[in-house]
N, C-alpha and C. Protein backbone atom coordinates (compact mmCIF):
# COMPACT_ATOMS: atom_id res chain seq x y z
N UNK A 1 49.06 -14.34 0.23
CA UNK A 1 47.71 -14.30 -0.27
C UNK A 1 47.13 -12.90 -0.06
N UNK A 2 46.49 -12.74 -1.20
CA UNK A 2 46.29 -11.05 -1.12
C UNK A 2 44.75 -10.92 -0.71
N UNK A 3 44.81 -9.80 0.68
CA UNK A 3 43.44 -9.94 1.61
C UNK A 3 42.50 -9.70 0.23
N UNK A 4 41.27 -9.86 1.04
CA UNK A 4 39.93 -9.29 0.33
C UNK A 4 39.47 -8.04 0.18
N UNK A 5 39.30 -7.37 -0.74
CA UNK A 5 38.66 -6.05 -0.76
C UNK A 5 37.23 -5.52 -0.05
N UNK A 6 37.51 -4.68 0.79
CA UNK A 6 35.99 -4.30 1.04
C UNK A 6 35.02 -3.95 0.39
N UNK A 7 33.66 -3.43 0.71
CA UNK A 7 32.45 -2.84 0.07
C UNK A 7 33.13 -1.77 -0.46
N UNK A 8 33.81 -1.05 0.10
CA UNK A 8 33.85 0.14 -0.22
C UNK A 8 35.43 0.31 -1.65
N UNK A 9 36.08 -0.63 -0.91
CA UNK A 9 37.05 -0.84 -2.32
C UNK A 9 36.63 -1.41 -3.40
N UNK A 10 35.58 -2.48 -3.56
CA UNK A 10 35.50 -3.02 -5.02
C UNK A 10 33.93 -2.30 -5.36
N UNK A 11 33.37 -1.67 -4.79
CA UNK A 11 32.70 -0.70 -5.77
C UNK A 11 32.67 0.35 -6.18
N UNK A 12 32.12 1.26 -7.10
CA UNK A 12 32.68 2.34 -7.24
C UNK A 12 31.77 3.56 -5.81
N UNK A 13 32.58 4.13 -5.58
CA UNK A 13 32.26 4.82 -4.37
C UNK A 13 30.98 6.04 -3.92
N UNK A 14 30.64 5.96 -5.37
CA UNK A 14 28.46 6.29 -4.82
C UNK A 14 27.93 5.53 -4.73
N UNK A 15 27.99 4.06 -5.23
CA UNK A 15 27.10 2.71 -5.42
C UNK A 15 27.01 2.91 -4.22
N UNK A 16 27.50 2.04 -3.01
CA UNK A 16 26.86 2.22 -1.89
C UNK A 16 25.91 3.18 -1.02
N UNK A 17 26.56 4.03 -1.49
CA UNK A 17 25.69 5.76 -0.86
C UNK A 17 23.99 5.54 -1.83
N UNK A 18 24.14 4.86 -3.12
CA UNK A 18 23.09 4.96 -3.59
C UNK A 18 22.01 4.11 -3.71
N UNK A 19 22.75 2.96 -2.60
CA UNK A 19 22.51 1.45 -2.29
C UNK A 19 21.68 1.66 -1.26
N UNK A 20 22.28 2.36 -0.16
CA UNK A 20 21.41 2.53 0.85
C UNK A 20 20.37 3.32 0.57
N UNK A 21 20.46 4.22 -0.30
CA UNK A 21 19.63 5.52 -0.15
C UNK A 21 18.42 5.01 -1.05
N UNK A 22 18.80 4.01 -1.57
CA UNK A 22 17.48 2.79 -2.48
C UNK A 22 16.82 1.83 -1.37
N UNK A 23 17.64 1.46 -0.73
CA UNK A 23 17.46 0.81 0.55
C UNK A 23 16.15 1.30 1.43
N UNK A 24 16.55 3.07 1.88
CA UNK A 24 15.84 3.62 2.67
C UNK A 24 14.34 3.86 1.99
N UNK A 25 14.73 4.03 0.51
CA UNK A 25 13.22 4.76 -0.18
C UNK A 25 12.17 3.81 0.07
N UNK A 26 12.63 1.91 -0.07
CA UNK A 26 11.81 0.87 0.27
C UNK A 26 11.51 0.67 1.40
N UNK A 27 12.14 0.93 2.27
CA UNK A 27 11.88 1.01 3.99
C UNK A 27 10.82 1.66 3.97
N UNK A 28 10.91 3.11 3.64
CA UNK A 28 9.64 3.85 3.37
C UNK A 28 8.50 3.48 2.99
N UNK A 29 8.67 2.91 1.85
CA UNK A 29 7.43 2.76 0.59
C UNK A 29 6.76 1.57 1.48
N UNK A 30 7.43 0.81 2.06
CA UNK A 30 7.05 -0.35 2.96
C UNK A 30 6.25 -0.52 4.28
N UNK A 31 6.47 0.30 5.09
CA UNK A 31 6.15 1.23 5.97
C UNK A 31 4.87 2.03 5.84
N UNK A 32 4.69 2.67 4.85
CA UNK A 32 3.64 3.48 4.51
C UNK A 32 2.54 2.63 4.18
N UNK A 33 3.10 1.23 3.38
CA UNK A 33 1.92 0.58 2.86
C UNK A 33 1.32 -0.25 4.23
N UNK A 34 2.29 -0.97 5.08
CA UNK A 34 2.15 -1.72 6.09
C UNK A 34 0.64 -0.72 7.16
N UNK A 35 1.18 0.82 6.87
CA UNK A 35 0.34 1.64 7.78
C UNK A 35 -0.85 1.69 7.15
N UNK A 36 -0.72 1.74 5.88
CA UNK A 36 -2.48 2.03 5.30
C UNK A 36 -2.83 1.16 5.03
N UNK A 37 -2.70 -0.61 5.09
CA UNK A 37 -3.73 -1.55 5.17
C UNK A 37 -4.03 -1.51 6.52
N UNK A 38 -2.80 -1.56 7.46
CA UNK A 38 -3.14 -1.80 8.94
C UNK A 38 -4.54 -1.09 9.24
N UNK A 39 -4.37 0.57 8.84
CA UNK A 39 -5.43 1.33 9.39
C UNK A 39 -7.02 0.72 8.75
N UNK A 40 -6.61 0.31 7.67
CA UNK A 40 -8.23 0.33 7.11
C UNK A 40 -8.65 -1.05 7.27
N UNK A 41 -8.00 -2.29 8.13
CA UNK A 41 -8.60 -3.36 8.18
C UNK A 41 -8.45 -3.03 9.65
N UNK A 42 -7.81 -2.41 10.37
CA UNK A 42 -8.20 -2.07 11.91
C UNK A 42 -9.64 -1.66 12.10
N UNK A 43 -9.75 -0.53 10.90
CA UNK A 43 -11.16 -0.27 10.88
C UNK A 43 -12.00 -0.62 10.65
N UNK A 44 -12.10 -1.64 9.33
CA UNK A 44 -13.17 -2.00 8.49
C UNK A 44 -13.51 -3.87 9.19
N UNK A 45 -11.99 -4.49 9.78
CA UNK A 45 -12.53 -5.82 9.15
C UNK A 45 -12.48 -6.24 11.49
N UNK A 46 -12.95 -7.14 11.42
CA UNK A 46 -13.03 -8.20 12.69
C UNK A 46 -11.99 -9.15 12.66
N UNK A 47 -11.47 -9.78 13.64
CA UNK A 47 -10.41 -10.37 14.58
C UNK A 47 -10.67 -11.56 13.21
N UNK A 48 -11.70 -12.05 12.76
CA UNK A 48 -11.88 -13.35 12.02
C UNK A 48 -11.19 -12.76 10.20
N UNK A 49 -10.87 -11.16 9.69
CA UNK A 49 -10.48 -10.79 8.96
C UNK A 49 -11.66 -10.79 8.10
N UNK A 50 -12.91 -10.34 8.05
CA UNK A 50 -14.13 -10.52 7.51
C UNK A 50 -14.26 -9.17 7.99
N UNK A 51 -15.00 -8.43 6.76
CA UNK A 51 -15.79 -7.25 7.02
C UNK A 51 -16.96 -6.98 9.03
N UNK A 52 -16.43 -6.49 9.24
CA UNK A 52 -17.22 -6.05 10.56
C UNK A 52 -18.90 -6.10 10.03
N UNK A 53 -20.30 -6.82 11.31
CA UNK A 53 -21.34 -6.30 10.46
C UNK A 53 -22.33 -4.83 10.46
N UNK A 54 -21.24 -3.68 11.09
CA UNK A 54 -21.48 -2.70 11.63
C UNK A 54 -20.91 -2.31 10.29
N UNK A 55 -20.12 -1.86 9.44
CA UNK A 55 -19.53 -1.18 8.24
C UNK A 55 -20.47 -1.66 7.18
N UNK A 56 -20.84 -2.60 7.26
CA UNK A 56 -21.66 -3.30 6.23
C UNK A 56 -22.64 -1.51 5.35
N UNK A 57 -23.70 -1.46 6.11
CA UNK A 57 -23.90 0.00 5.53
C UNK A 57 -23.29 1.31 5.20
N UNK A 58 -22.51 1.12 6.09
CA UNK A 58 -21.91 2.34 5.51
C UNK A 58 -21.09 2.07 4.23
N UNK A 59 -20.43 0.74 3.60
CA UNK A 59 -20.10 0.29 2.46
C UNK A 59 -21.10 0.37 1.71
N UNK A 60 -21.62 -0.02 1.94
CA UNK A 60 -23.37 0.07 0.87
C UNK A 60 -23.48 1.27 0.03
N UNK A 61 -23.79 2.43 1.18
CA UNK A 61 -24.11 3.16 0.97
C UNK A 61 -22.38 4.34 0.36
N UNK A 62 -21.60 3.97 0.75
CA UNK A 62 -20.16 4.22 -0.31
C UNK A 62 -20.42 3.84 -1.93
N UNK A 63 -20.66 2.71 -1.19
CA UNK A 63 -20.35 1.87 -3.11
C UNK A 63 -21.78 2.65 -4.27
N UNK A 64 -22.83 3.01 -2.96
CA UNK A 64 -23.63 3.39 -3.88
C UNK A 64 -23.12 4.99 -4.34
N UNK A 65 -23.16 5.88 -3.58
CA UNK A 65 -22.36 7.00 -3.87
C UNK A 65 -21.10 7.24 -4.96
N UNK A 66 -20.10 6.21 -5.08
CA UNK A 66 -19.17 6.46 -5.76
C UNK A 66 -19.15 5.20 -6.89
N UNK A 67 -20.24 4.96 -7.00
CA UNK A 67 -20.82 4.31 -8.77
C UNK A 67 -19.81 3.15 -9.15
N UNK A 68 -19.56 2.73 -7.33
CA UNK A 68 -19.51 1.21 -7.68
C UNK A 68 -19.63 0.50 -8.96
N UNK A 69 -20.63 0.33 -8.40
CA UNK A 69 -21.21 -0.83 -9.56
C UNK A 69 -22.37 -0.17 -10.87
N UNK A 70 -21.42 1.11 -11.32
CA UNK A 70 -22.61 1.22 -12.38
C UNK A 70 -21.60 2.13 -13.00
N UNK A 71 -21.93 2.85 -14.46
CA UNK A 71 -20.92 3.30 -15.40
C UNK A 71 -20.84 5.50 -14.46
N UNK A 72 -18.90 5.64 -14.75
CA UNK A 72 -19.07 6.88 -14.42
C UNK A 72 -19.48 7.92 -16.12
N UNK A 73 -19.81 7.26 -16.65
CA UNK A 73 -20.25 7.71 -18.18
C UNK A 73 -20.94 8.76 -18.05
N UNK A 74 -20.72 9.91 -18.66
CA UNK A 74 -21.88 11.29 -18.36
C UNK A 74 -21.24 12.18 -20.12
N UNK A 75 -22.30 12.73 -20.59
CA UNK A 75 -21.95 13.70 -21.65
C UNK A 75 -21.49 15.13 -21.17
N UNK A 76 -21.47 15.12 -20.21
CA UNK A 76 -21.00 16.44 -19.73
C UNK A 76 -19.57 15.98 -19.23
N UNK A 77 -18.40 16.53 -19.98
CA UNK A 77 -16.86 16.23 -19.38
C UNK A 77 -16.55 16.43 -18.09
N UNK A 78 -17.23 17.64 -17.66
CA UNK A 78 -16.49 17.78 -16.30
C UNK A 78 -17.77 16.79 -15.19
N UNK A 79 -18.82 16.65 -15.53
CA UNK A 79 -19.68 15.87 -14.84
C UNK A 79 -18.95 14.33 -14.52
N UNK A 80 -18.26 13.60 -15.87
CA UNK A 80 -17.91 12.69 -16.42
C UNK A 80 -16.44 12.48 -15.13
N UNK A 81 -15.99 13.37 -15.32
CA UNK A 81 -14.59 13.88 -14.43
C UNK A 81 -15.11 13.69 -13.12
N UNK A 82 -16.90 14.03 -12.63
CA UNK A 82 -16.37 14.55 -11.14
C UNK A 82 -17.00 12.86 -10.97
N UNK A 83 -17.81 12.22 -11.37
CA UNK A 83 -18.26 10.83 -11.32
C UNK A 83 -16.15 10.03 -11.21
N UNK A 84 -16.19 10.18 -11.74
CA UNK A 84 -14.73 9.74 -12.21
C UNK A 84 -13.91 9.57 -10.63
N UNK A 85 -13.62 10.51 -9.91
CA UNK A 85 -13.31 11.00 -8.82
C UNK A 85 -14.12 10.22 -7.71
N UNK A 86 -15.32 10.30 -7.44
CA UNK A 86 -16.06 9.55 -6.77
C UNK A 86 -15.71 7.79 -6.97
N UNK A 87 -15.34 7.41 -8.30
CA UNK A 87 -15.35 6.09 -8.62
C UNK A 87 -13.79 5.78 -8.12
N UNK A 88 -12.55 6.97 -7.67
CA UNK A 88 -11.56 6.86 -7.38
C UNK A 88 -11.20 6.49 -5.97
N UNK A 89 -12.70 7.09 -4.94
CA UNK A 89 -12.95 7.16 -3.55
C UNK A 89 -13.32 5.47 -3.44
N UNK A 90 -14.05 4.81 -3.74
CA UNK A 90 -14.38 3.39 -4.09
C UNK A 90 -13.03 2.66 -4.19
N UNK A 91 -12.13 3.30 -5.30
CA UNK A 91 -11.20 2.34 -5.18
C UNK A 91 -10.10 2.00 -4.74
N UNK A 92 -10.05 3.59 -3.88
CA UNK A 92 -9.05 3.43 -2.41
C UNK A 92 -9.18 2.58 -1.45
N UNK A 93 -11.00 2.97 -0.94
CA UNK A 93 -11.25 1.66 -0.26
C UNK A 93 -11.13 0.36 -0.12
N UNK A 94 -10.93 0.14 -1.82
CA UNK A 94 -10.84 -1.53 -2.30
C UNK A 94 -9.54 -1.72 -1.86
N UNK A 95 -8.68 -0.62 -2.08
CA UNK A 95 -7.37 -1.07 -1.93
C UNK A 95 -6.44 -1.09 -1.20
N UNK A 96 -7.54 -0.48 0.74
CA UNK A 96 -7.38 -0.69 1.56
C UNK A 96 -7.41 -1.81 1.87
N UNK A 97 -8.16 -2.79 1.31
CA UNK A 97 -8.79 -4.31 2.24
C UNK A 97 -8.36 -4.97 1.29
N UNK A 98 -7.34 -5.31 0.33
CA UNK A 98 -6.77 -5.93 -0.30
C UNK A 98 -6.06 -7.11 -0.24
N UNK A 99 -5.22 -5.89 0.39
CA UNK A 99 -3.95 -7.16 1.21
C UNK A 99 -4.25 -7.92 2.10
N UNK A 100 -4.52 -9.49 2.39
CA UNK A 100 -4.83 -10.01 3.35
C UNK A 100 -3.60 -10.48 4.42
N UNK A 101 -3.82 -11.03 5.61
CA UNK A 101 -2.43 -11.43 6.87
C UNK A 101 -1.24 -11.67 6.07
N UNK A 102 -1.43 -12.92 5.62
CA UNK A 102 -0.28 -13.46 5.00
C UNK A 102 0.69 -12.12 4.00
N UNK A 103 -0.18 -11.62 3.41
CA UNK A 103 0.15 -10.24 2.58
C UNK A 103 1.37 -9.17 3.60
N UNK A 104 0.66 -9.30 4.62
CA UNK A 104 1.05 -7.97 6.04
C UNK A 104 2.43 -8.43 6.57
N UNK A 105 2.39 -10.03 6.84
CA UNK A 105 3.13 -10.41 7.43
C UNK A 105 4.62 -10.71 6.60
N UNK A 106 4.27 -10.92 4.99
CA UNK A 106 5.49 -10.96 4.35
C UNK A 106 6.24 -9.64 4.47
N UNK A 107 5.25 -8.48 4.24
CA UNK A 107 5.78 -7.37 4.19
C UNK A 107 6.49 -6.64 5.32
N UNK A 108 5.90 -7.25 6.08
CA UNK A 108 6.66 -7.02 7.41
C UNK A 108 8.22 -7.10 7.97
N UNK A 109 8.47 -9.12 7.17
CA UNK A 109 9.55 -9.87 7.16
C UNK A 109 10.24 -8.91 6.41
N UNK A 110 9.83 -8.60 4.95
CA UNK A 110 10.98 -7.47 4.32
C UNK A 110 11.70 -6.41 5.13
N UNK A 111 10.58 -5.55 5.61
CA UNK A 111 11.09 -4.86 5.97
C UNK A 111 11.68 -5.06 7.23
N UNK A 112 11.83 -6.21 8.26
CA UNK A 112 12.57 -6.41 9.02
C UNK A 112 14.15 -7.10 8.52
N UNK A 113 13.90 -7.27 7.39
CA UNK A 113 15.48 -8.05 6.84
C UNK A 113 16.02 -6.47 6.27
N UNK A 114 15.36 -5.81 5.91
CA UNK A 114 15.68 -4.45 5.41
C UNK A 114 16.74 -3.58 6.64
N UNK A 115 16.31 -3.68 7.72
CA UNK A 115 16.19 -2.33 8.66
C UNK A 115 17.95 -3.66 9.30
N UNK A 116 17.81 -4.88 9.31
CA UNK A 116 18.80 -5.59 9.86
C UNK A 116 20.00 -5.72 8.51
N UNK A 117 19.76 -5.58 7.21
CA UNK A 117 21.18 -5.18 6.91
C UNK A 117 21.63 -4.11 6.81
N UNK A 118 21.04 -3.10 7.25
CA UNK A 118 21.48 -1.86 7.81
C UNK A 118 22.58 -1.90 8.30
């Protein structure tokens, strides 16, 4: 009976090199995201996962600044542009506090099944 071929015999011999190295880019991309919700609900939200009622104004006063809730519409292009930018600062924030636990914790599991078929 004729043994089994390894990883490295039945594929062609960059696949793997390019397997991992796809591998690592998600480790990364995973990692990075895990760090920038962590930081901005470390900051923004309370143990109950609810906005803190200490940030409360200073959101306010964000959302009012970067035209939240109103059009970045201007006849002047580059005016139009810099409203634009401000409305971009708003939606980083949003997309800090996005992800909720359950969100953190799947992502987590990935990347712990990630780093273990290593």
């Amino acid at each position: 009976m004729a043994s089994r071929p390894t990883d490295a015999e039945y594929f062609e011999p960059d696949l793997i090199d390019r397997l991992k190295a796809r591998a690592s880019h998600y480790r990364g991309r995973i990692k990075a995201l895990l760090s920038f919700h962590t930081a901005y609900q470390r900051a923004l939200l309370g143990e109950d996962g609810k906005l803190r009622p200490e940030v409360l104004p200073m959101l306010r006063d964000l959302a009012a600044f970067c035209l939240a809730n109103g059009s970045t519409y201007h006849d002047d292009a580059r005016r139009h542009a810099f409203n634009e930018g401000r409305r971009a600062v708003w939606l980083e924030i949003q997309k800090g506090l996005r992800f909720d636990r359950n969100q953190l914790e799947s992502l987590n599991r990935q990347l712990q099944e990630l780093d273990e078929d290593e």
